[in-house]
PDB file of N, CA and C in Angstrom:
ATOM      1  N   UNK A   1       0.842  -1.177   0.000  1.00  0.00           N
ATOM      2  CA  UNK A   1       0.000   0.000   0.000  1.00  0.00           C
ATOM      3  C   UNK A   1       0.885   1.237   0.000  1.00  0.00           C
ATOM      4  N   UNK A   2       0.547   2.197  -0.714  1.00  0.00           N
ATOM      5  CA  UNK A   2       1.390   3.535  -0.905  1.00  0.00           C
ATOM      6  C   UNK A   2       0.718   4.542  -0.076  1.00  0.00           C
ATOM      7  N   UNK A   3       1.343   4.989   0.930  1.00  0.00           N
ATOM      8  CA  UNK A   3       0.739   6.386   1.666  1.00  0.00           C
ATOM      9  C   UNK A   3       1.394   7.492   1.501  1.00  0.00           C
ATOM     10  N   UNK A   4       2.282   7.405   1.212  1.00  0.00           N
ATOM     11  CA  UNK A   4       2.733   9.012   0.576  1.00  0.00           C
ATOM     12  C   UNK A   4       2.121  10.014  -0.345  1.00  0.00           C
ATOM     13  N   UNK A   5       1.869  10.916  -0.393  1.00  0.00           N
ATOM     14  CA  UNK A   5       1.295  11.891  -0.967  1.00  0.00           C
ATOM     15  C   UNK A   5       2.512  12.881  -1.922  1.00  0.00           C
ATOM     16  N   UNK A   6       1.877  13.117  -3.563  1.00  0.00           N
ATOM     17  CA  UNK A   6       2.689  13.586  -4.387  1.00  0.00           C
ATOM     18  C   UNK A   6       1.885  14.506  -5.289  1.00  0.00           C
ATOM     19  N   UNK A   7       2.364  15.611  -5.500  1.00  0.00           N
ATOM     20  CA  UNK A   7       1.501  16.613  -6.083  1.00  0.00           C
ATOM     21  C   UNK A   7       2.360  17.680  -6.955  1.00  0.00           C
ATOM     22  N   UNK A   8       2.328  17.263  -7.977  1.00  0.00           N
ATOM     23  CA  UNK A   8       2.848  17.850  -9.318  1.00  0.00           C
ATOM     24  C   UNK A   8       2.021  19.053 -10.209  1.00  0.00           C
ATOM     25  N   UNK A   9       2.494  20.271  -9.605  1.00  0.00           N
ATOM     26  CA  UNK A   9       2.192  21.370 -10.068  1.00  0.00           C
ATOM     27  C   UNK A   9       2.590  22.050 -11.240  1.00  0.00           C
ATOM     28  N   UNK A  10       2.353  22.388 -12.662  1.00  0.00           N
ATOM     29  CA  UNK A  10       2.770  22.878 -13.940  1.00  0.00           C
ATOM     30  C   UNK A  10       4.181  22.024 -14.039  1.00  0.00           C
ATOM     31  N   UNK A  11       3.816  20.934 -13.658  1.00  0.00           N
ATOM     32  CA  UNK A  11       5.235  20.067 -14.602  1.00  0.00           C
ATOM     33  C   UNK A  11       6.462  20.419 -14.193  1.00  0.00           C
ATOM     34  N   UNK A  12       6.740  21.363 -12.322  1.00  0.00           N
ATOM     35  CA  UNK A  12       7.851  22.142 -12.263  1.00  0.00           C
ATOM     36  C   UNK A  12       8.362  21.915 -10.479  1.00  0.00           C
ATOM     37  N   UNK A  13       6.655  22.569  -9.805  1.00  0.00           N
ATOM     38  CA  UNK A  13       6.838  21.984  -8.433  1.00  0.00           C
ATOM     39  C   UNK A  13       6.503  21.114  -7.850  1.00  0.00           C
ATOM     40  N   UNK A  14       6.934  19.905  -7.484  1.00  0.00           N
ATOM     41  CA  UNK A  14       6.129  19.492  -6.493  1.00  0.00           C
ATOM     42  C   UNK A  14       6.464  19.022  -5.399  1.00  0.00           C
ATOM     43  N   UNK A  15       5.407  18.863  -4.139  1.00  0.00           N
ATOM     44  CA  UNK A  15       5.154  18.774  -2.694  1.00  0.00           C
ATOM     45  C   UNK A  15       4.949  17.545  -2.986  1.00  0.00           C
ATOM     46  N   UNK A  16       5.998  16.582  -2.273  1.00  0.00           N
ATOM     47  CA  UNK A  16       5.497  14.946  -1.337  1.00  0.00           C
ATOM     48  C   UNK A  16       5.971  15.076   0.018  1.00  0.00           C
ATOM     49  N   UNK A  17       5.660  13.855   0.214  1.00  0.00           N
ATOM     50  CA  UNK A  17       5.562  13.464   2.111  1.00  0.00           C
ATOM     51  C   UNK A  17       4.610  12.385   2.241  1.00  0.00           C
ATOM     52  N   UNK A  18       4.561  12.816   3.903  1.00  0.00           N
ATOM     53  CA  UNK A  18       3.511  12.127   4.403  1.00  0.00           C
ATOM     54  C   UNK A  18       2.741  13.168   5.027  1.00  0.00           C
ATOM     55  N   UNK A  19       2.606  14.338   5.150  1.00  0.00           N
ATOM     56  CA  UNK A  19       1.636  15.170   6.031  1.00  0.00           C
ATOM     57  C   UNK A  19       0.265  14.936   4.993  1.00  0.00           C
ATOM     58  N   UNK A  20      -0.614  14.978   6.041  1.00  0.00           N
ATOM     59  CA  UNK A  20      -2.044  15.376   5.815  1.00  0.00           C
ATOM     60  C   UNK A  20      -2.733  16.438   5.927  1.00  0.00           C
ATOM     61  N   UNK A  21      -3.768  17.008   5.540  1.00  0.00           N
ATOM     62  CA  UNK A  21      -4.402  18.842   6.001  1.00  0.00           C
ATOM     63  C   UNK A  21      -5.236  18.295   6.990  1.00  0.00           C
ATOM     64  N   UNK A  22      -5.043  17.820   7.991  1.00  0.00           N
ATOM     65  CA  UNK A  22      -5.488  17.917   9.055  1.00  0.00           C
ATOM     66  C   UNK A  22      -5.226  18.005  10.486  1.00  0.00           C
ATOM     67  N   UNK A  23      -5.812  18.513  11.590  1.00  0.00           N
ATOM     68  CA  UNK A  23      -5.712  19.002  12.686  1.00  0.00           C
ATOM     69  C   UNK A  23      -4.686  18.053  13.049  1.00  0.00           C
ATOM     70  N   UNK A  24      -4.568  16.840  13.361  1.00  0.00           N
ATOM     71  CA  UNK A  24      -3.644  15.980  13.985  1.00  0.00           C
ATOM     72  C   UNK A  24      -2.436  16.166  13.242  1.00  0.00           C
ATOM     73  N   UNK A  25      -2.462  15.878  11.930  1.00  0.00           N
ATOM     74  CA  UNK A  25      -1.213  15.857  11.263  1.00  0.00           C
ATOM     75  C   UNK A  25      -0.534  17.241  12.008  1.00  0.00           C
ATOM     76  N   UNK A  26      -1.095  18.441  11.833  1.00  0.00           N
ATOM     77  CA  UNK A  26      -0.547  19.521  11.922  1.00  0.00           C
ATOM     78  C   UNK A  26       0.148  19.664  13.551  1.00  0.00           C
ATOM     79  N   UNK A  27      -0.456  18.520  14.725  1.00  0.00           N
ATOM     80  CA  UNK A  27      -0.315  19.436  15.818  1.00  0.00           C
ATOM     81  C   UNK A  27       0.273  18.083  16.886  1.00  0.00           C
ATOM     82  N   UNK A  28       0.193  17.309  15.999  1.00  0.00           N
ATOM     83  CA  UNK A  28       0.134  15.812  17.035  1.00  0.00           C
ATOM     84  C   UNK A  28       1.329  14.833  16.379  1.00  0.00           C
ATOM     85  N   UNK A  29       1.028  14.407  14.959  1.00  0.00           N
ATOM     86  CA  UNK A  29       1.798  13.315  14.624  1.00  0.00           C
ATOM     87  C   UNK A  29       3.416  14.638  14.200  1.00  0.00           C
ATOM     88  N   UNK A  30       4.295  13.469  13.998  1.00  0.00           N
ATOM     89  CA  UNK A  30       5.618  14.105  13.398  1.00  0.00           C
ATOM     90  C   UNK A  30       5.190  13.904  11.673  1.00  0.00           C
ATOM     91  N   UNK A  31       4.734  14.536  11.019  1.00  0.00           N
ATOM     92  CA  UNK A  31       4.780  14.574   9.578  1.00  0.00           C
ATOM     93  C   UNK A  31       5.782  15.357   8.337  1.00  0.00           C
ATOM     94  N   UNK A  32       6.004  14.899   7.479  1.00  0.00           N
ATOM     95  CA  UNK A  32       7.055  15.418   6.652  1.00  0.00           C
ATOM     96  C   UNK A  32       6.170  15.895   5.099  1.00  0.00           C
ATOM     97  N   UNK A  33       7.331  17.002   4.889  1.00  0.00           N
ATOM     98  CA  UNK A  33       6.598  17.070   3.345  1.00  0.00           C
ATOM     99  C   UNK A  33       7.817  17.907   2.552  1.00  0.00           C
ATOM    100  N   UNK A  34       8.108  17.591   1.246  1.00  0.00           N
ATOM    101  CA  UNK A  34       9.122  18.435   0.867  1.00  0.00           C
ATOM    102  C   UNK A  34       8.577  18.899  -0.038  1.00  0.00           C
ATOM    103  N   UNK A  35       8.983  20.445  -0.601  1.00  0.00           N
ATOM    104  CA  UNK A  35       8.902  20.834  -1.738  1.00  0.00           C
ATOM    105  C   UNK A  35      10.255  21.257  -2.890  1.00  0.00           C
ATOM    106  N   UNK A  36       9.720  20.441  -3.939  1.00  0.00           N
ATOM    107  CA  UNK A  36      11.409  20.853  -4.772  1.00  0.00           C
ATOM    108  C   UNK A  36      10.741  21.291  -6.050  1.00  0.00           C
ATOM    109  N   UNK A  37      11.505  22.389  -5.840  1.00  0.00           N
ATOM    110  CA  UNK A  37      11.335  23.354  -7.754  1.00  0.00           C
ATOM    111  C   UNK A  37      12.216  22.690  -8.825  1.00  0.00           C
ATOM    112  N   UNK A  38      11.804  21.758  -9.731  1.00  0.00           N
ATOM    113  CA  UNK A  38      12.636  21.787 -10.870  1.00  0.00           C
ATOM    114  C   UNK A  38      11.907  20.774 -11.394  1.00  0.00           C
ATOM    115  N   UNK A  39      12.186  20.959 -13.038  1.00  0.00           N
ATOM    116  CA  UNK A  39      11.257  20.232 -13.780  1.00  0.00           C
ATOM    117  C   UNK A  39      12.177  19.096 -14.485  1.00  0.00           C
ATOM    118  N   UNK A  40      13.213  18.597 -13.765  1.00  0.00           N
ATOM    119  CA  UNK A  40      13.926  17.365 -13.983  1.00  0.00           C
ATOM    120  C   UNK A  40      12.984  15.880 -12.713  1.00  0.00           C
ATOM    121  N   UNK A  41      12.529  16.709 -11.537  1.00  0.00           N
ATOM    122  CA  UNK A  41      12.688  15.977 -10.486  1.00  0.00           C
ATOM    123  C   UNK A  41      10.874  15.948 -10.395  1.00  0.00           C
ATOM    124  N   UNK A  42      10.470  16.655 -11.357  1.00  0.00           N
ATOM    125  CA  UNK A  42       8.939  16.497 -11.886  1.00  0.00           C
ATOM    126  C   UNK A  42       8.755  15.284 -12.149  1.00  0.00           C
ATOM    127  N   UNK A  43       9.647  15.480 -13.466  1.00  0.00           N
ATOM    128  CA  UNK A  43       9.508  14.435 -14.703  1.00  0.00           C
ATOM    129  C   UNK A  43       9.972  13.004 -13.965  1.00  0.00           C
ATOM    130  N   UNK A  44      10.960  12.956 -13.041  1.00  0.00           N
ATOM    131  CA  UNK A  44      11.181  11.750 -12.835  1.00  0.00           C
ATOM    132  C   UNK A  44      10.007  11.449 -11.093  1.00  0.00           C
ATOM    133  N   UNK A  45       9.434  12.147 -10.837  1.00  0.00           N
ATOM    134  CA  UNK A  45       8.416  11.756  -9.632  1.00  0.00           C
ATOM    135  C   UNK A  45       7.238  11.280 -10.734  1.00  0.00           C
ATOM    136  N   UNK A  46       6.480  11.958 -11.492  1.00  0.00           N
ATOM    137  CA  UNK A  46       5.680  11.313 -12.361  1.00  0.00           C
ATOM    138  C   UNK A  46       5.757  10.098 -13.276  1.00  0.00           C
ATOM    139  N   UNK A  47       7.337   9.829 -13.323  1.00  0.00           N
ATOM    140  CA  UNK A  47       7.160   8.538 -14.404  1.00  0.00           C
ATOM    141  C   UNK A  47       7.316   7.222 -13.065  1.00  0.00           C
ATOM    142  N   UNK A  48       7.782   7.616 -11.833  1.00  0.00           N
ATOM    143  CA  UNK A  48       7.103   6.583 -10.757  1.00  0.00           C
ATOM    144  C   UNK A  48       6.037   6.470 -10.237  1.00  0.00           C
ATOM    145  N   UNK A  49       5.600   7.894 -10.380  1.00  0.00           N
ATOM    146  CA  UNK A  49       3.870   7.247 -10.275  1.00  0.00           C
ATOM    147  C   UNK A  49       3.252   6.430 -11.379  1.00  0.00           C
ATOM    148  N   UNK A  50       3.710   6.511 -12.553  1.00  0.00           N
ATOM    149  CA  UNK A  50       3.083   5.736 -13.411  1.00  0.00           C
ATOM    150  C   UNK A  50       3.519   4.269 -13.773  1.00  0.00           C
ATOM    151  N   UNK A  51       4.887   4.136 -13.122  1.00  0.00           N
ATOM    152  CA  UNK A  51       5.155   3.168 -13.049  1.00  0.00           C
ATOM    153  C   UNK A  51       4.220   2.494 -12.087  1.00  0.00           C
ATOM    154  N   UNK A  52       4.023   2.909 -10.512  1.00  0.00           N
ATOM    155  CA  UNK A  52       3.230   2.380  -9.639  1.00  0.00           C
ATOM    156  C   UNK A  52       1.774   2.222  -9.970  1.00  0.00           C
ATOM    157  N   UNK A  53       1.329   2.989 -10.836  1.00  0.00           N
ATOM    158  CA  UNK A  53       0.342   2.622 -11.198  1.00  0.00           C
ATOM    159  C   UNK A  53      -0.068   1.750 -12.377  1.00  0.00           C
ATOM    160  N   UNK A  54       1.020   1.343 -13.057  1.00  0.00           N
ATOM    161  CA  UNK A  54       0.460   0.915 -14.197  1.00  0.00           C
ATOM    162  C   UNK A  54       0.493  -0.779 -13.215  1.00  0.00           C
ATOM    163  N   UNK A  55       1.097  -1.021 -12.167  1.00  0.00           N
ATOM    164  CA  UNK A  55       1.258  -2.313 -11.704  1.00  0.00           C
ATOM    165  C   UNK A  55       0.162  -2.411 -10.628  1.00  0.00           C
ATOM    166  N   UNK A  56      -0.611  -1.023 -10.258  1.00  0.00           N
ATOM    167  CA  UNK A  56      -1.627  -1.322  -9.495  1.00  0.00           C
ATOM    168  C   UNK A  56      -2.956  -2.226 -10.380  1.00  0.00           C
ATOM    169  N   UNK A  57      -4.194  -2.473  -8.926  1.00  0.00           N
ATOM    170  CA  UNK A  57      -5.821  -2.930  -9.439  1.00  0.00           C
ATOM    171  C   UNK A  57      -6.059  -2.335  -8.444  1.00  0.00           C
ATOM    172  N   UNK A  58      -7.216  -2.313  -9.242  1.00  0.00           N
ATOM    173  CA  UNK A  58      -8.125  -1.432  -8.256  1.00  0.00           C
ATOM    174  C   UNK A  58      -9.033  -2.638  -7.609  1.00  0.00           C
ATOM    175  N   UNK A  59      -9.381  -1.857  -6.042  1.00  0.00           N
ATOM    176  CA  UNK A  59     -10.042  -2.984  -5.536  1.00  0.00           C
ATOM    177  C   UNK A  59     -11.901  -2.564  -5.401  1.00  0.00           C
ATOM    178  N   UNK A  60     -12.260  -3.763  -5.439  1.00  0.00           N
ATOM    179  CA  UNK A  60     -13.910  -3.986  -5.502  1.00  0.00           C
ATOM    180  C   UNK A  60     -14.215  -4.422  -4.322  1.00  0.00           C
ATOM    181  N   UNK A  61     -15.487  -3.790  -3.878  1.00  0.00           N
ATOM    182  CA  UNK A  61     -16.071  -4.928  -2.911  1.00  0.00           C
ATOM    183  C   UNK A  61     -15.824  -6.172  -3.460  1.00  0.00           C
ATOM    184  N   UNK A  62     -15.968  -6.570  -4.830  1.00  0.00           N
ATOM    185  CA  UNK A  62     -16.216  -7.987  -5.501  1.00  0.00           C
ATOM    186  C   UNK A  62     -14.692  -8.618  -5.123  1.00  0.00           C
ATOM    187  N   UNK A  63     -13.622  -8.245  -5.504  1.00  0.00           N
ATOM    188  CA  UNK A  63     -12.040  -8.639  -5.237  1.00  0.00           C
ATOM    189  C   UNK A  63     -11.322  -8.408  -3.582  1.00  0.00           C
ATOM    190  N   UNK A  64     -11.983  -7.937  -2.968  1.00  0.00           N
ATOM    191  CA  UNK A  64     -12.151  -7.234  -1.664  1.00  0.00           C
ATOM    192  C   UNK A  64     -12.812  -8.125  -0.444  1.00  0.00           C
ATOM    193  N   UNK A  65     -12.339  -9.122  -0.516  1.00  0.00           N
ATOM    194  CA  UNK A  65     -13.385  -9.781   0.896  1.00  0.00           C
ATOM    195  C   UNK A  65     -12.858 -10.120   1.859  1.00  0.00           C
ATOM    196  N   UNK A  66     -12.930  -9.945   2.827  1.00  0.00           N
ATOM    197  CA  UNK A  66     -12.408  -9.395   4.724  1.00  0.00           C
ATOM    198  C   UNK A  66     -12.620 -10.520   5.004  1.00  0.00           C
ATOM    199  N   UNK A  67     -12.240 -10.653   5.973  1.00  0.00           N
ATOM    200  CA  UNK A  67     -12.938 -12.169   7.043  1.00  0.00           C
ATOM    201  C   UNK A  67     -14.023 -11.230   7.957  1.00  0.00           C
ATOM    202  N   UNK A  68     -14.627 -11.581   8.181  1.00  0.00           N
ATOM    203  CA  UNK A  68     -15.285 -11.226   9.231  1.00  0.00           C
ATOM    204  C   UNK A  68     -15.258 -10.256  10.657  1.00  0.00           C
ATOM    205  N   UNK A  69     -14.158 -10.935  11.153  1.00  0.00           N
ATOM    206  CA  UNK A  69     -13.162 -10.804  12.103  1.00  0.00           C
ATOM    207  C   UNK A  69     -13.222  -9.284  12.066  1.00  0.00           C
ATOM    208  N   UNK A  70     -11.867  -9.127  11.098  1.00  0.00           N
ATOM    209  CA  UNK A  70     -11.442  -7.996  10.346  1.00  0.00           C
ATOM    210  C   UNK A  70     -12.253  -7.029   9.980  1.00  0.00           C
ATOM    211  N   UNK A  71     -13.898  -7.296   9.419  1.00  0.00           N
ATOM    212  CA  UNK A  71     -14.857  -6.129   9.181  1.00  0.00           C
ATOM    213  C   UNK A  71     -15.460  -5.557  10.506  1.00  0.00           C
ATOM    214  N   UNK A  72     -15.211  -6.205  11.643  1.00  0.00           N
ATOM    215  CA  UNK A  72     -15.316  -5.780  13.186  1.00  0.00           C
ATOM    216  C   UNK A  72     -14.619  -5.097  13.629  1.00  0.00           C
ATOM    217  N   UNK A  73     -13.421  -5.525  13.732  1.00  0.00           N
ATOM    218  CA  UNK A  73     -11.951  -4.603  13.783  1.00  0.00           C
ATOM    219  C   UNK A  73     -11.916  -2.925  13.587  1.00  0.00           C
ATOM    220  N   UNK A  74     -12.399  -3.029  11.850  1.00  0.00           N
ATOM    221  CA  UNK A  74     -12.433  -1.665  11.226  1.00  0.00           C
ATOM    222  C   UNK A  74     -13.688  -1.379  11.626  1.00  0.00           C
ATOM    223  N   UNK A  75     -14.760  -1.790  11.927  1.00  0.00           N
ATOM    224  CA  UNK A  75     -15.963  -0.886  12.426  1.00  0.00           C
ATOM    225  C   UNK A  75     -15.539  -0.314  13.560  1.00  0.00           C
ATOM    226  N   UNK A  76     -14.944  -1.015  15.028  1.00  0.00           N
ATOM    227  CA  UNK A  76     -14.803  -0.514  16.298  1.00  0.00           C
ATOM    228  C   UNK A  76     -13.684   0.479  16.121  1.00  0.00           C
ATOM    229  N   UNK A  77     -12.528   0.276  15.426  1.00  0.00           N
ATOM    230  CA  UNK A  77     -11.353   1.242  15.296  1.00  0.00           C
ATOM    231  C   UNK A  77     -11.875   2.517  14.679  1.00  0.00           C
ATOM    232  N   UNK A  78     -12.941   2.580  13.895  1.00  0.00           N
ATOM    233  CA  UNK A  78     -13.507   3.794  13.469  1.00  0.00           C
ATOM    234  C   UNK A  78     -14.272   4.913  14.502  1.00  0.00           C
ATOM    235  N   UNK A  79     -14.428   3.996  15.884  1.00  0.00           N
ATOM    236  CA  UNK A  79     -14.654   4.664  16.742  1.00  0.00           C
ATOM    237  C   UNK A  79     -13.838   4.958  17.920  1.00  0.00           C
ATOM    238  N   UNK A  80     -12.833   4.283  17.550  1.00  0.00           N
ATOM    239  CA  UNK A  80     -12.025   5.542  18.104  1.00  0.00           C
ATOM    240  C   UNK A  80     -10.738   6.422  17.757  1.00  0.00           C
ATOM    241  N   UNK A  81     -10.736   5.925  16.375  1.00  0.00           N
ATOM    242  CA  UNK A  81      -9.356   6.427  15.245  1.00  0.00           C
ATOM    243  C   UNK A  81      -9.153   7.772  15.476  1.00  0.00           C
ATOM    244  N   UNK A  82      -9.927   8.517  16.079  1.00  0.00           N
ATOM    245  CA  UNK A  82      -9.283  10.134  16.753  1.00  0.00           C
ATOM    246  C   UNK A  82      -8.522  10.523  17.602  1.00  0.00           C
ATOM    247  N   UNK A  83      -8.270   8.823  18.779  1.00  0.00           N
ATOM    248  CA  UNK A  83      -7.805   9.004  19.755  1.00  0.00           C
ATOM    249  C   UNK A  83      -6.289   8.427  19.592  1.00  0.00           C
ATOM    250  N   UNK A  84      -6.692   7.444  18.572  1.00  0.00           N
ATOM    251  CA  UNK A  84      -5.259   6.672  18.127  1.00  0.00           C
ATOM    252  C   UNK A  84      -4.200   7.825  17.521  1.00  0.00           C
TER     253      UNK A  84
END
C-alpha cells in the first residue's frame, strides 16, 4: 500500500511526504513534506507514479473480501481512530 502523498504542479513543483491537512497531522503526529522546484525531479516523480500505477488494481467490494473478524476490527477502530 502507498501512503505518501505527491503533487505535481505545472510540470515544475512538487510537494510529497507524508503530512495530511489535518488538525492531527498539523499538531500531534511528526509529519514530513518536501517541496522541490525543478522540472527534472517532476519528470522523474511522475514517471514513478506511473510506473506504480500501471502495476496497481483497483479494488472492488467484488475482489475485496475481509474475514469477518477484520470487518469488526475496522468498524470498532472507526470509533475511536481520533484518539489513536
Amino acid at each position: 500500500m502507498m501512503h505518501g502523498k505527491l503533487a505535481i504542479i505545472d510540470d515544475y513543483l512538487c510537494i510529497t511526504g507524508s503530512g495530511n491537512i489535518d488538525q492531527r497531522s498539523f499538531f500531534i503526529n511528526d509529519e514530513n513534506s518536501l517541496l522541490v522546484a525543478g522540472a527534472a525531479f517532476a519528470l522523474e516523480q511522475q514517471a514513478m507514479h506511473d510506473r506504480d500505477k500501471a502495476r496497481s488494481r483497483q479494488l472492488t467490494p467484488k475482489n475485496l473480501k475481509l474475514p469477518a473478524l477484520r470487518c469488526v476490527q475496522g468498524f470498532l477502530g472507526r470509533w475511536v481512530q481520533h484518539q489513536l
